[in-house]
C-alpha atoms as a PDB file:
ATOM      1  CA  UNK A   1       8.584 -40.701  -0.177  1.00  0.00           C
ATOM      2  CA  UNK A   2       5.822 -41.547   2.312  1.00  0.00           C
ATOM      3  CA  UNK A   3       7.619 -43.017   5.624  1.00  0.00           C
ATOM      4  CA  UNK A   4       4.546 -44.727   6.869  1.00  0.00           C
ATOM      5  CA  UNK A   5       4.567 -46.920   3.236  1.00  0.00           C
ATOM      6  CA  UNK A   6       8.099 -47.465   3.639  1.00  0.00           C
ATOM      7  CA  UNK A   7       7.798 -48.799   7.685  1.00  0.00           C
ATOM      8  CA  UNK A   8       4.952 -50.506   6.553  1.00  0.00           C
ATOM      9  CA  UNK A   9       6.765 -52.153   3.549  1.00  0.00           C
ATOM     10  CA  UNK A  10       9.868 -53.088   5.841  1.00  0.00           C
ATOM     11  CA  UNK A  11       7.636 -54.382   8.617  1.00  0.00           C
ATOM     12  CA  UNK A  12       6.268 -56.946   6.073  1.00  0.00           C
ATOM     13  CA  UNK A  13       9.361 -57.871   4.609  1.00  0.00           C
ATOM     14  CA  UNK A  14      10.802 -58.270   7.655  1.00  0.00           C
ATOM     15  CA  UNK A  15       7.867 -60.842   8.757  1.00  0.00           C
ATOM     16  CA  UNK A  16       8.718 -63.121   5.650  1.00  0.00           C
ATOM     17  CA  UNK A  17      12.208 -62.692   6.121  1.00  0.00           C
ATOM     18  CA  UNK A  18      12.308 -61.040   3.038  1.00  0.00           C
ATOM     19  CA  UNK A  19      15.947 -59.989   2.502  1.00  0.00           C
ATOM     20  CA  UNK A  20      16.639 -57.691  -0.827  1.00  0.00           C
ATOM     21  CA  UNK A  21      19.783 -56.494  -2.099  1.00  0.00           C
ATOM     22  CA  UNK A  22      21.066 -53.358  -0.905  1.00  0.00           C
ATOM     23  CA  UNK A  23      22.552 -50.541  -3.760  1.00  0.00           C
ATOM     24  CA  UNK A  24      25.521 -50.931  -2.900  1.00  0.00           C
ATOM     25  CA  UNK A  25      25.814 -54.991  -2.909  1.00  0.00           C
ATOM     26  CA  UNK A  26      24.101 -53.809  -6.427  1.00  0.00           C
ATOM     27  CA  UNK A  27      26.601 -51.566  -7.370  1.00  0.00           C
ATOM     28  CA  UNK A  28      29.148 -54.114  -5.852  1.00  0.00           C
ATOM     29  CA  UNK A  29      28.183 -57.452  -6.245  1.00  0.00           C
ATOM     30  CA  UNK A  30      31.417 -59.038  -4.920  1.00  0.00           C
ATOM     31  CA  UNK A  31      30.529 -57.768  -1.709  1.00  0.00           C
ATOM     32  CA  UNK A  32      27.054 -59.706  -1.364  1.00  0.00           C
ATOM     33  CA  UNK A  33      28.025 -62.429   1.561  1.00  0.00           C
ATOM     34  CA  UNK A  34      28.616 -65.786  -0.011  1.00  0.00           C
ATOM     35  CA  UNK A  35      25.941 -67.521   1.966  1.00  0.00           C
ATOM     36  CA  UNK A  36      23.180 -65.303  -0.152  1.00  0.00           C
ATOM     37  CA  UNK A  37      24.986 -65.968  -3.970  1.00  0.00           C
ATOM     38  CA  UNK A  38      25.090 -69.672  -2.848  1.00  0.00           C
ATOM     39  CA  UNK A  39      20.660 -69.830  -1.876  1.00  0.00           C
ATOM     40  CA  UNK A  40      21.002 -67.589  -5.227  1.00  0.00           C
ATOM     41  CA  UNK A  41      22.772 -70.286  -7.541  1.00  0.00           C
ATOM     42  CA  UNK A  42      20.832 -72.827  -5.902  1.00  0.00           C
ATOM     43  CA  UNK A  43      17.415 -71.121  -6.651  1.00  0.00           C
ATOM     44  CA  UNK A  44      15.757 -71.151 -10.558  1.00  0.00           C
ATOM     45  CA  UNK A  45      16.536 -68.479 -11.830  1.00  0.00           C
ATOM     46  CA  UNK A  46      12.757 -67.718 -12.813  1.00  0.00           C
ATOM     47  CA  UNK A  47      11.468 -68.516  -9.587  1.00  0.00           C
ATOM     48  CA  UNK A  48       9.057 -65.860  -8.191  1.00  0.00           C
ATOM     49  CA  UNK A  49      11.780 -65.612  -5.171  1.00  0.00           C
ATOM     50  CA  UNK A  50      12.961 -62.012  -3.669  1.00  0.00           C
ATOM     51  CA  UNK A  51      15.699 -63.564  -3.421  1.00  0.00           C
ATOM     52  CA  UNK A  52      16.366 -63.977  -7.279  1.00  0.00           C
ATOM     53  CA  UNK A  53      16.751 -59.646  -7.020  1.00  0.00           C
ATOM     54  CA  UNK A  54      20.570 -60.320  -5.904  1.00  0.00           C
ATOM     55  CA  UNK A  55      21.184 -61.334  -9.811  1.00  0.00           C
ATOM     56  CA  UNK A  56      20.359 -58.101 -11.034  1.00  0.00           C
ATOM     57  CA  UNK A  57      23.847 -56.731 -11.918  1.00  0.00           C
ATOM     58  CA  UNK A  58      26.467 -57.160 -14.687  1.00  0.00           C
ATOM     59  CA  UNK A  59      28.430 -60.009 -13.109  1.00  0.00           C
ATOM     60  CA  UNK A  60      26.269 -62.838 -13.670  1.00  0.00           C
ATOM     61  CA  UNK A  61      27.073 -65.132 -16.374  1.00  0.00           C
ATOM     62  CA  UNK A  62      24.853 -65.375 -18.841  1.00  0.00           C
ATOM     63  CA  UNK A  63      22.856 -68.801 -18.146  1.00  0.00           C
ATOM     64  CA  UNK A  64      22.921 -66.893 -14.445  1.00  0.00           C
ATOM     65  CA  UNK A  65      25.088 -70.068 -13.271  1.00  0.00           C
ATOM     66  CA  UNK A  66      27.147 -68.198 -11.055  1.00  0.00           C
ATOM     67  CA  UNK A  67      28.689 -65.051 -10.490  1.00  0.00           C
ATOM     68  CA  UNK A  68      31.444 -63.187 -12.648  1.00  0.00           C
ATOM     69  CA  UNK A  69      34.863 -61.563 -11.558  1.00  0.00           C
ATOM     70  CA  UNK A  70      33.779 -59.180 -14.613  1.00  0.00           C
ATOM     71  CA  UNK A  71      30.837 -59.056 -16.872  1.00  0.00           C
ATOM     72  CA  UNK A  72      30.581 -61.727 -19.437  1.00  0.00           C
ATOM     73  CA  UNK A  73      29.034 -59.207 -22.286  1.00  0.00           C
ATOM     74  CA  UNK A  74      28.084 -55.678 -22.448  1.00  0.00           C
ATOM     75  CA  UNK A  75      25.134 -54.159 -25.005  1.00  0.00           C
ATOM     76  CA  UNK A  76      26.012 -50.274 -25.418  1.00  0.00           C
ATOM     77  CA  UNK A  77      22.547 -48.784 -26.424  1.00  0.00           C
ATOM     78  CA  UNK A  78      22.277 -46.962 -30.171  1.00  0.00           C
ATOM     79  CA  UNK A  79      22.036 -43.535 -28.296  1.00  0.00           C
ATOM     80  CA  UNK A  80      25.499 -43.910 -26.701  1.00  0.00           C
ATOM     81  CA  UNK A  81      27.296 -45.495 -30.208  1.00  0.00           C
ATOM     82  CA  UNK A  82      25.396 -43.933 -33.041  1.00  0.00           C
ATOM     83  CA  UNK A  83      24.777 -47.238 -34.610  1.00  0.00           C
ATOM     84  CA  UNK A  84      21.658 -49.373 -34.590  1.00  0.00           C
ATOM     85  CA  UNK A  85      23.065 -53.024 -34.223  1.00  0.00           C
ATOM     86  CA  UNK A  86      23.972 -54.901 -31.310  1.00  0.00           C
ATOM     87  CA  UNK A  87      27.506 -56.494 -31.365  1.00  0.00           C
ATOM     88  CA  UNK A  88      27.486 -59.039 -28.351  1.00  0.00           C
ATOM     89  CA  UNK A  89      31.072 -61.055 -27.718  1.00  0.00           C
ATOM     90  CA  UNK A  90      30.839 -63.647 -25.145  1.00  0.00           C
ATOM     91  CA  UNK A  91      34.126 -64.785 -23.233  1.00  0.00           C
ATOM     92  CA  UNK A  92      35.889 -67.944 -24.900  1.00  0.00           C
ATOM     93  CA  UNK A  93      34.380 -70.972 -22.280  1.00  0.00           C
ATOM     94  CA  UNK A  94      37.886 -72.570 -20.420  1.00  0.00           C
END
């Protein structure tokens, strides 16, 4: 990794207040501050917005309408279950 890029990179970011997900807010989305998932749920979803990079984990519900307490589906990949189809169950709505 080149540390000037990565300065250089921050610096900017920092200048837009450009705030990305960290790996382990990632890795543990229930630990992202609520102030960030509410801008999130309050942004379009397909907006060209850094901040939109906090929905990139398994707890999002599918329409990305808010966050889950577990994921809603799972897709195992064909090299993991030997078997070329996708079987996707989605949670009963309440």
């Amino acid at each position: 990794m080149n540390s000037s890029v990565i300065e250089k990179t921050a610096n900017y970011f920092r200048s837009k207040n450009i705030v990305l997900p960290t790996i382990a807010e990632l890795k543990n989305p229930h630990s992202i501050s609520e102030d960030i998932k509410n801008k999130v749920l309050k942004l379009n979803k397909n907006a060209m917005d850094p901040a939109n990079l906090f929905r990139v984990h398994w707890f999002n519900k599918r329409d990305h309408s808010k966050f889950l307490e577990v994921p809603e589906h799972i897709v195992l990949p064909s090299e993991f279950t030997g078997v070329d189809a996708k079987i996707i169950k989605l949670q009963q709505a309440s």
